[in-house]
PDB file of N, CA and C in Angstrom:
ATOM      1  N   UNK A   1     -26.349 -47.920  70.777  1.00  0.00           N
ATOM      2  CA  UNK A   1     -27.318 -47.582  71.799  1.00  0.00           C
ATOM      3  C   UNK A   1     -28.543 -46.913  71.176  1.00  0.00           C
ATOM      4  N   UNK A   2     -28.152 -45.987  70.204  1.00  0.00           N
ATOM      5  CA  UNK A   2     -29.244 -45.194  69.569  1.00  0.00           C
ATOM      6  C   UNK A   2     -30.148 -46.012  68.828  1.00  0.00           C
ATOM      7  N   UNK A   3     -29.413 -46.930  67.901  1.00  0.00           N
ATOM      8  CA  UNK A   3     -30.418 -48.285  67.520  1.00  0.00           C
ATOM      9  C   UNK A   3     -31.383 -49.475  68.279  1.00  0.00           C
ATOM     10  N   UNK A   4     -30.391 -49.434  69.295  1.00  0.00           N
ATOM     11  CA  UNK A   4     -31.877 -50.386  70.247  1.00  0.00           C
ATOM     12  C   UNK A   4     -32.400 -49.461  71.003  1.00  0.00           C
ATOM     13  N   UNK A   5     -32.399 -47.888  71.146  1.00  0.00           N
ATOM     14  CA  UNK A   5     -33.456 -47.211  71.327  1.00  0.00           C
ATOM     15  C   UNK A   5     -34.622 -47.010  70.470  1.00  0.00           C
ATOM     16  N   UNK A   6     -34.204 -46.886  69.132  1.00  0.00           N
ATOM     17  CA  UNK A   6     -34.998 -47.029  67.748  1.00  0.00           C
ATOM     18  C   UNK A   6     -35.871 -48.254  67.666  1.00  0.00           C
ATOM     19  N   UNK A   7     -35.275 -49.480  68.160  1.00  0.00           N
ATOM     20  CA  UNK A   7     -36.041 -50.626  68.077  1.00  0.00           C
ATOM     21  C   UNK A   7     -37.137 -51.010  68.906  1.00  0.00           C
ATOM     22  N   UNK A   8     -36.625 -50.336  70.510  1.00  0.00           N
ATOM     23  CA  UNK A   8     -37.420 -50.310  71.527  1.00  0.00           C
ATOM     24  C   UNK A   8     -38.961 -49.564  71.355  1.00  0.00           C
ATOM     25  N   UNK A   9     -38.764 -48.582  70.822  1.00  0.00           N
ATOM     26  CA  UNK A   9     -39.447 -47.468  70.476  1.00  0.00           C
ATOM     27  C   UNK A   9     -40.592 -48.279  69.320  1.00  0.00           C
ATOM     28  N   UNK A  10     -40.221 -48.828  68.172  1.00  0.00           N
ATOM     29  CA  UNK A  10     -40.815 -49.708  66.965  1.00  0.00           C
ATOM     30  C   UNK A  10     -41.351 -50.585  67.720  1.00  0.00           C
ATOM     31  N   UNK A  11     -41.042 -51.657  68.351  1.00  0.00           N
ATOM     32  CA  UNK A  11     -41.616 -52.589  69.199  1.00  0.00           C
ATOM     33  C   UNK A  11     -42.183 -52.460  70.456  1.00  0.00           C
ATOM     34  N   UNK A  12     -41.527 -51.885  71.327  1.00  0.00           N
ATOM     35  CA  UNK A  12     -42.894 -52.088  72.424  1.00  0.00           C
ATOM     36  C   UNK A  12     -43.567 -50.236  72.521  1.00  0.00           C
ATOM     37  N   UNK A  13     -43.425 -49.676  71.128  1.00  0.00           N
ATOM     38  CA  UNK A  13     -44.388 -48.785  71.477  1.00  0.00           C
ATOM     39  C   UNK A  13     -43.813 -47.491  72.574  1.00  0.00           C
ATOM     40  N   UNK A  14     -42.771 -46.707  73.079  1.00  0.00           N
ATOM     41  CA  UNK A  14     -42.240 -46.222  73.936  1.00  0.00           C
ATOM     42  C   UNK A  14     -42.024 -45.230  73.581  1.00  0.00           C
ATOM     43  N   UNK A  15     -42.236 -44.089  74.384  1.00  0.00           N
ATOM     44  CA  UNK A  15     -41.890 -42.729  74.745  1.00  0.00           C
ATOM     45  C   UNK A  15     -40.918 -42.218  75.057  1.00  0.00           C
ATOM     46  N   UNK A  16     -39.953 -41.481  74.280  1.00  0.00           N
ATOM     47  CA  UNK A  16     -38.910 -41.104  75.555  1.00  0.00           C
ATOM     48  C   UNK A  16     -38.536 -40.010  75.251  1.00  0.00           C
ATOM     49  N   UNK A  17     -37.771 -39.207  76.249  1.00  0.00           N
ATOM     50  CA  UNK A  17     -37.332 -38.069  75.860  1.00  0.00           C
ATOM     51  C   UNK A  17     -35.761 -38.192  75.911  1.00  0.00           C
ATOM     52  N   UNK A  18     -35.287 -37.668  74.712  1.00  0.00           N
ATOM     53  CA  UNK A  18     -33.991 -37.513  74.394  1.00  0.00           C
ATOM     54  C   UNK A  18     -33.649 -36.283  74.398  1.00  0.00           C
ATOM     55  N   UNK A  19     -32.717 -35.717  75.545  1.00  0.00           N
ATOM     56  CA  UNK A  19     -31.698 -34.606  75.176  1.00  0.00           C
ATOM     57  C   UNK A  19     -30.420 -34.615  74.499  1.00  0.00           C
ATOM     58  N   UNK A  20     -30.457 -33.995  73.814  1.00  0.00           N
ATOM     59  CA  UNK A  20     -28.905 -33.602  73.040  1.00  0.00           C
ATOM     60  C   UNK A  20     -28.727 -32.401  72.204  1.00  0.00           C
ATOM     61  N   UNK A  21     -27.176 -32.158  72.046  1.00  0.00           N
ATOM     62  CA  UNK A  21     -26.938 -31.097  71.210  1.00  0.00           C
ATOM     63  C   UNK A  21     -26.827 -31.102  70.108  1.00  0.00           C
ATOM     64  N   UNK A  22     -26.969 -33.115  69.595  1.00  0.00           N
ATOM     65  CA  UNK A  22     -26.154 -33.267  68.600  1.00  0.00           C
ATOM     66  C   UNK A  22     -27.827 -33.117  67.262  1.00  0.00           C
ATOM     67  N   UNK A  23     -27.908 -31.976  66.374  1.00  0.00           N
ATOM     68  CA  UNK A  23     -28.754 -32.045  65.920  1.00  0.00           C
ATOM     69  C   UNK A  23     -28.734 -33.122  64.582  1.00  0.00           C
ATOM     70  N   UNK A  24     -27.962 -33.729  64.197  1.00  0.00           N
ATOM     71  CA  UNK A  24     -27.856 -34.865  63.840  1.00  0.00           C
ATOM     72  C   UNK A  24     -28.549 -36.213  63.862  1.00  0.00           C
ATOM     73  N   UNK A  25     -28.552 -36.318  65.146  1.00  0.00           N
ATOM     74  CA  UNK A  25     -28.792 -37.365  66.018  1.00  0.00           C
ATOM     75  C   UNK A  25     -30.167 -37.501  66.263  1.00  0.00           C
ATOM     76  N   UNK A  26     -30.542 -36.063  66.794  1.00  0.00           N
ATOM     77  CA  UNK A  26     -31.715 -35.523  66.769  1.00  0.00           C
ATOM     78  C   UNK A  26     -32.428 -36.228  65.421  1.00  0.00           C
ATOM     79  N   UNK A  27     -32.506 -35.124  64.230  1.00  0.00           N
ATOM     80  CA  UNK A  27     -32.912 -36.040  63.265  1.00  0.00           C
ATOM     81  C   UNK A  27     -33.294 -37.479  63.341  1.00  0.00           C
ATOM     82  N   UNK A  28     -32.145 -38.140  63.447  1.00  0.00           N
ATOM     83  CA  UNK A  28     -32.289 -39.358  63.419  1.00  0.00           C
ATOM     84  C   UNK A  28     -32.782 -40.326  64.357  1.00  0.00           C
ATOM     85  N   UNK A  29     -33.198 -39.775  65.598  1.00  0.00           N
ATOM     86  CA  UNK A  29     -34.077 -40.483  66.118  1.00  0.00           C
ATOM     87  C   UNK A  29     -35.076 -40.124  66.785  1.00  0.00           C
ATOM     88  N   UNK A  30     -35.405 -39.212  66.625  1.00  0.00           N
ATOM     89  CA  UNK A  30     -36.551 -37.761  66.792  1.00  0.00           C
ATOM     90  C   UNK A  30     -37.940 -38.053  66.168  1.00  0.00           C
ATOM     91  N   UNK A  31     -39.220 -38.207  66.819  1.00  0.00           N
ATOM     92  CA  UNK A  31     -39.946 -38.070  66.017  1.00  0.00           C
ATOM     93  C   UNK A  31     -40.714 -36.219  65.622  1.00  0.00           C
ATOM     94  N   UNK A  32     -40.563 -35.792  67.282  1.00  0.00           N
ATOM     95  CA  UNK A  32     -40.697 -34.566  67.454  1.00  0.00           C
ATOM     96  C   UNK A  32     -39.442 -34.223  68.403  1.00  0.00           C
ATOM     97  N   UNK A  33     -39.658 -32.720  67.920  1.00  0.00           N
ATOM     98  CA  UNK A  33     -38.352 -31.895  68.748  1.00  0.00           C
ATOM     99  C   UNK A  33     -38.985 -30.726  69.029  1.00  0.00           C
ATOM    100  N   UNK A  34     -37.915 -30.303  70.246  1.00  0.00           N
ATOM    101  CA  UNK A  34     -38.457 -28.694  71.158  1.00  0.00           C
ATOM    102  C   UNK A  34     -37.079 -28.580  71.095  1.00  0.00           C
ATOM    103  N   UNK A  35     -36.642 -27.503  70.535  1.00  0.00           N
ATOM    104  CA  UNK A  35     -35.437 -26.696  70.858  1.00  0.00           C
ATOM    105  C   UNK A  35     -35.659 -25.332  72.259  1.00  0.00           C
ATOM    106  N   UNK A  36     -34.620 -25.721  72.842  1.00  0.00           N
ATOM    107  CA  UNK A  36     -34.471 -24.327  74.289  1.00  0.00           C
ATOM    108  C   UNK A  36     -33.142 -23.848  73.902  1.00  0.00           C
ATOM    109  N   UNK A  37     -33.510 -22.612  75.025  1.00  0.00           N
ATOM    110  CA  UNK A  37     -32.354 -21.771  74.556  1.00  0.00           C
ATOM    111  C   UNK A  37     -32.444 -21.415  76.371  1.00  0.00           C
ATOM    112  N   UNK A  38     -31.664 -21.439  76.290  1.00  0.00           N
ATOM    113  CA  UNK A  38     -31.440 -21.232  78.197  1.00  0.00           C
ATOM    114  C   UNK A  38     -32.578 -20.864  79.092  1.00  0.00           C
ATOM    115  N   UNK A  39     -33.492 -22.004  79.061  1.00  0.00           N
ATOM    116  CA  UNK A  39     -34.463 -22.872  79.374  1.00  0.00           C
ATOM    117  C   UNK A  39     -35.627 -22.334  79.235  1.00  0.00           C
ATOM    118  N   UNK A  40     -35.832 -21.714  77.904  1.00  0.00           N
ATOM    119  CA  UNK A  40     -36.871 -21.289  77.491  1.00  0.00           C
ATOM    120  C   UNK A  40     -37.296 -22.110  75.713  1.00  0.00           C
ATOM    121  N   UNK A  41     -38.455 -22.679  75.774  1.00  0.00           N
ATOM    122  CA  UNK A  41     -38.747 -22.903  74.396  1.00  0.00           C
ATOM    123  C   UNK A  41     -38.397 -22.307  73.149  1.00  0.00           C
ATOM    124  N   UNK A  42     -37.565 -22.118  72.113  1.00  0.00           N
ATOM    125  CA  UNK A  42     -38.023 -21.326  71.486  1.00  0.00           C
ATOM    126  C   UNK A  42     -38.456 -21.785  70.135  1.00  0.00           C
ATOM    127  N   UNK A  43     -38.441 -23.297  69.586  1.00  0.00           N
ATOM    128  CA  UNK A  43     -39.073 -24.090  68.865  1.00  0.00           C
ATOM    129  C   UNK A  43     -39.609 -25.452  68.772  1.00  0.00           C
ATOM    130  N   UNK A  44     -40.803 -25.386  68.330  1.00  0.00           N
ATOM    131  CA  UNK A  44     -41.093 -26.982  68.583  1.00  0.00           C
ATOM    132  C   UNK A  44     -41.790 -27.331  67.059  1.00  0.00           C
ATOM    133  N   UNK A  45     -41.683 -28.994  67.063  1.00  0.00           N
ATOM    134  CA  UNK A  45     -42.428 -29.017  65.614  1.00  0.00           C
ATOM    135  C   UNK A  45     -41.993 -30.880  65.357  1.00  0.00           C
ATOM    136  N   UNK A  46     -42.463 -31.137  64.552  1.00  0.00           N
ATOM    137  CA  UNK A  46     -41.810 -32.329  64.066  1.00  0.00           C
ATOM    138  C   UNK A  46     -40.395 -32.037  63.674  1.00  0.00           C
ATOM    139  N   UNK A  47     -39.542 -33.130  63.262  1.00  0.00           N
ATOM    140  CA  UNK A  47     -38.293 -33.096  62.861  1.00  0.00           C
ATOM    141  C   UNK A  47     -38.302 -32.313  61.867  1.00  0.00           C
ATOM    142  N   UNK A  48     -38.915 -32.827  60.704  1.00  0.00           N
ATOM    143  CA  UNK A  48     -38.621 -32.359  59.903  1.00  0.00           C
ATOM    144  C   UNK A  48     -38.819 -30.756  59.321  1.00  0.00           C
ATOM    145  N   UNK A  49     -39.942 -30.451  60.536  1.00  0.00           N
ATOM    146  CA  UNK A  49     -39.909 -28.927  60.636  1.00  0.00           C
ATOM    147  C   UNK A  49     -38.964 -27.946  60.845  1.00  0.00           C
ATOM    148  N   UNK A  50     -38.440 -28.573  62.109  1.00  0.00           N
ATOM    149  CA  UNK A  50     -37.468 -27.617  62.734  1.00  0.00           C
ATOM    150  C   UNK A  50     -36.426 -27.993  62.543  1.00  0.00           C
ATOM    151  N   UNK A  51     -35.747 -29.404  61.624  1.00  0.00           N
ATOM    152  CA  UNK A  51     -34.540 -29.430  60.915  1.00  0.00           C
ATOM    153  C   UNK A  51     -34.224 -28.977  59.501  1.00  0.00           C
ATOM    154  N   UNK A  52     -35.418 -29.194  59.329  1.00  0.00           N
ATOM    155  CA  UNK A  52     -35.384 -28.927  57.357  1.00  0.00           C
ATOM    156  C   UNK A  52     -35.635 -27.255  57.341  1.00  0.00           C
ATOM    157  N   UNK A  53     -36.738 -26.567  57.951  1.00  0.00           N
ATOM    158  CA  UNK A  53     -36.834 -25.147  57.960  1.00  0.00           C
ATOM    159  C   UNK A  53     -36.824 -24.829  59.343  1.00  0.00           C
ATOM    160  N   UNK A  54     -35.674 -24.495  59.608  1.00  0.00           N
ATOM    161  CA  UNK A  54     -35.947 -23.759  61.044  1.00  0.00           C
ATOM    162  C   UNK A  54     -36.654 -22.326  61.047  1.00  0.00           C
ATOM    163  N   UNK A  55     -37.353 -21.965  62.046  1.00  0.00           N
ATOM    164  CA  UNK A  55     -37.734 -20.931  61.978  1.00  0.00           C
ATOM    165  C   UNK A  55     -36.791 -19.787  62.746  1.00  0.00           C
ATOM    166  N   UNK A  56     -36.655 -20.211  64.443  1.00  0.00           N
ATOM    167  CA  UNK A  56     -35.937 -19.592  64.958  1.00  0.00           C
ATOM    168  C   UNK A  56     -34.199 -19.133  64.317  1.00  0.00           C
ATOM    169  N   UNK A  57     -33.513 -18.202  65.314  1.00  0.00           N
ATOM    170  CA  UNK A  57     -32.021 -17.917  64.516  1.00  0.00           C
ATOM    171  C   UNK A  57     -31.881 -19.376  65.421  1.00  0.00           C
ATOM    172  N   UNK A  58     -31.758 -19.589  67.116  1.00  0.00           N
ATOM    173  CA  UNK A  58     -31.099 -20.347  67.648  1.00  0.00           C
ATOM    174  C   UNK A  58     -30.686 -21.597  66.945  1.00  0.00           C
ATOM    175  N   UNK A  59     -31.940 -22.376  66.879  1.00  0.00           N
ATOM    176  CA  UNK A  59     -32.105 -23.463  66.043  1.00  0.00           C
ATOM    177  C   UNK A  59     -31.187 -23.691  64.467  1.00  0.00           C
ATOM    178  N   UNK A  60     -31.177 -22.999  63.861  1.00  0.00           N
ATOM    179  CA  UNK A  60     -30.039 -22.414  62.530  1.00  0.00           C
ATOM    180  C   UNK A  60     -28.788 -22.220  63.193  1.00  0.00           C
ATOM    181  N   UNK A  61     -28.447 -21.593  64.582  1.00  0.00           N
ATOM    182  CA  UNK A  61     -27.110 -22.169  64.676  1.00  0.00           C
ATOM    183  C   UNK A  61     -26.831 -23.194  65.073  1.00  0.00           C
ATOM    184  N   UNK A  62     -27.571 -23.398  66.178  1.00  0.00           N
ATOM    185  CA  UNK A  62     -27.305 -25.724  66.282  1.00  0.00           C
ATOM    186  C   UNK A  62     -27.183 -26.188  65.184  1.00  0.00           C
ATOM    187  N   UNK A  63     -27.912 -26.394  64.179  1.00  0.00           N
ATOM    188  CA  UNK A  63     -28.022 -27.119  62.378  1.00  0.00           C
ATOM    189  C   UNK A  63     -27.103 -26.636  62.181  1.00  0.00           C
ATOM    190  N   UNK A  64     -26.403 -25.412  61.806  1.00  0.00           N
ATOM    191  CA  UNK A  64     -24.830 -25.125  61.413  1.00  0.00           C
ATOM    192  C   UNK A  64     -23.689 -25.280  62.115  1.00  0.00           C
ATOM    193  N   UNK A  65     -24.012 -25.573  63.614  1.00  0.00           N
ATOM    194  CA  UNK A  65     -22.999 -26.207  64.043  1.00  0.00           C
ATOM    195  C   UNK A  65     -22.432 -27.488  64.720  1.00  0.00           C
ATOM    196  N   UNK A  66     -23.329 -28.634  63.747  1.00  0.00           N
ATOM    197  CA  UNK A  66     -23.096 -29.654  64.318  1.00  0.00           C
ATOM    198  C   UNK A  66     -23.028 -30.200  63.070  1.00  0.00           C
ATOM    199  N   UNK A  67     -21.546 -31.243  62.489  1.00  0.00           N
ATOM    200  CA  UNK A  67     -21.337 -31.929  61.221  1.00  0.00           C
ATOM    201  C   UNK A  67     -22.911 -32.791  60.907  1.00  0.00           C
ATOM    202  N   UNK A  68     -22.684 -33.072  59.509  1.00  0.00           N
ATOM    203  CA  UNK A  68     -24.038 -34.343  59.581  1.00  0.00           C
ATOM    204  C   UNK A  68     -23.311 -36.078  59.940  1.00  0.00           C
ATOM    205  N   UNK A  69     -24.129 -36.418  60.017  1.00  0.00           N
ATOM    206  CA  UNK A  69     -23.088 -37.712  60.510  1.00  0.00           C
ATOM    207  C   UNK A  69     -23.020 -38.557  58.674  1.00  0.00           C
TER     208      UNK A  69
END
């Protein structure tokens, strides 16, 4: 499913918003991400911002608690 979202997205150009916990996943089909914390922002950035260096603590515990795939 996550792949013909990926494809959809490459080809006709599409927007979407994906929720999940799985920061994994995230990564991987993320171009940008907003992390909340009980429904407040508390990071936003490209992927590779807020997966590779998180700033927030919240964000550092999602990344530590979700395997990599």
């Amino acid at each position: 499913m996550i792949n013909l979202l990926c494809e959809l997205q490459r080809t006709r150009q599409l927007t979407c918003l994906f929720i999940s916990h799985s920061m994994p996943l995230v990564r991987y089909f993320c171009h940008r991400v907003a992390v909340m914390q009980r429904g407040k922002l508390v990071e936003e950035g490209s992927w590779q911002q807020v997966c590779e260096a998180p700033q927030e603590a919240y964000t550092q515990q999602l990344l530590a608690a979700t395997p990599e795939l």
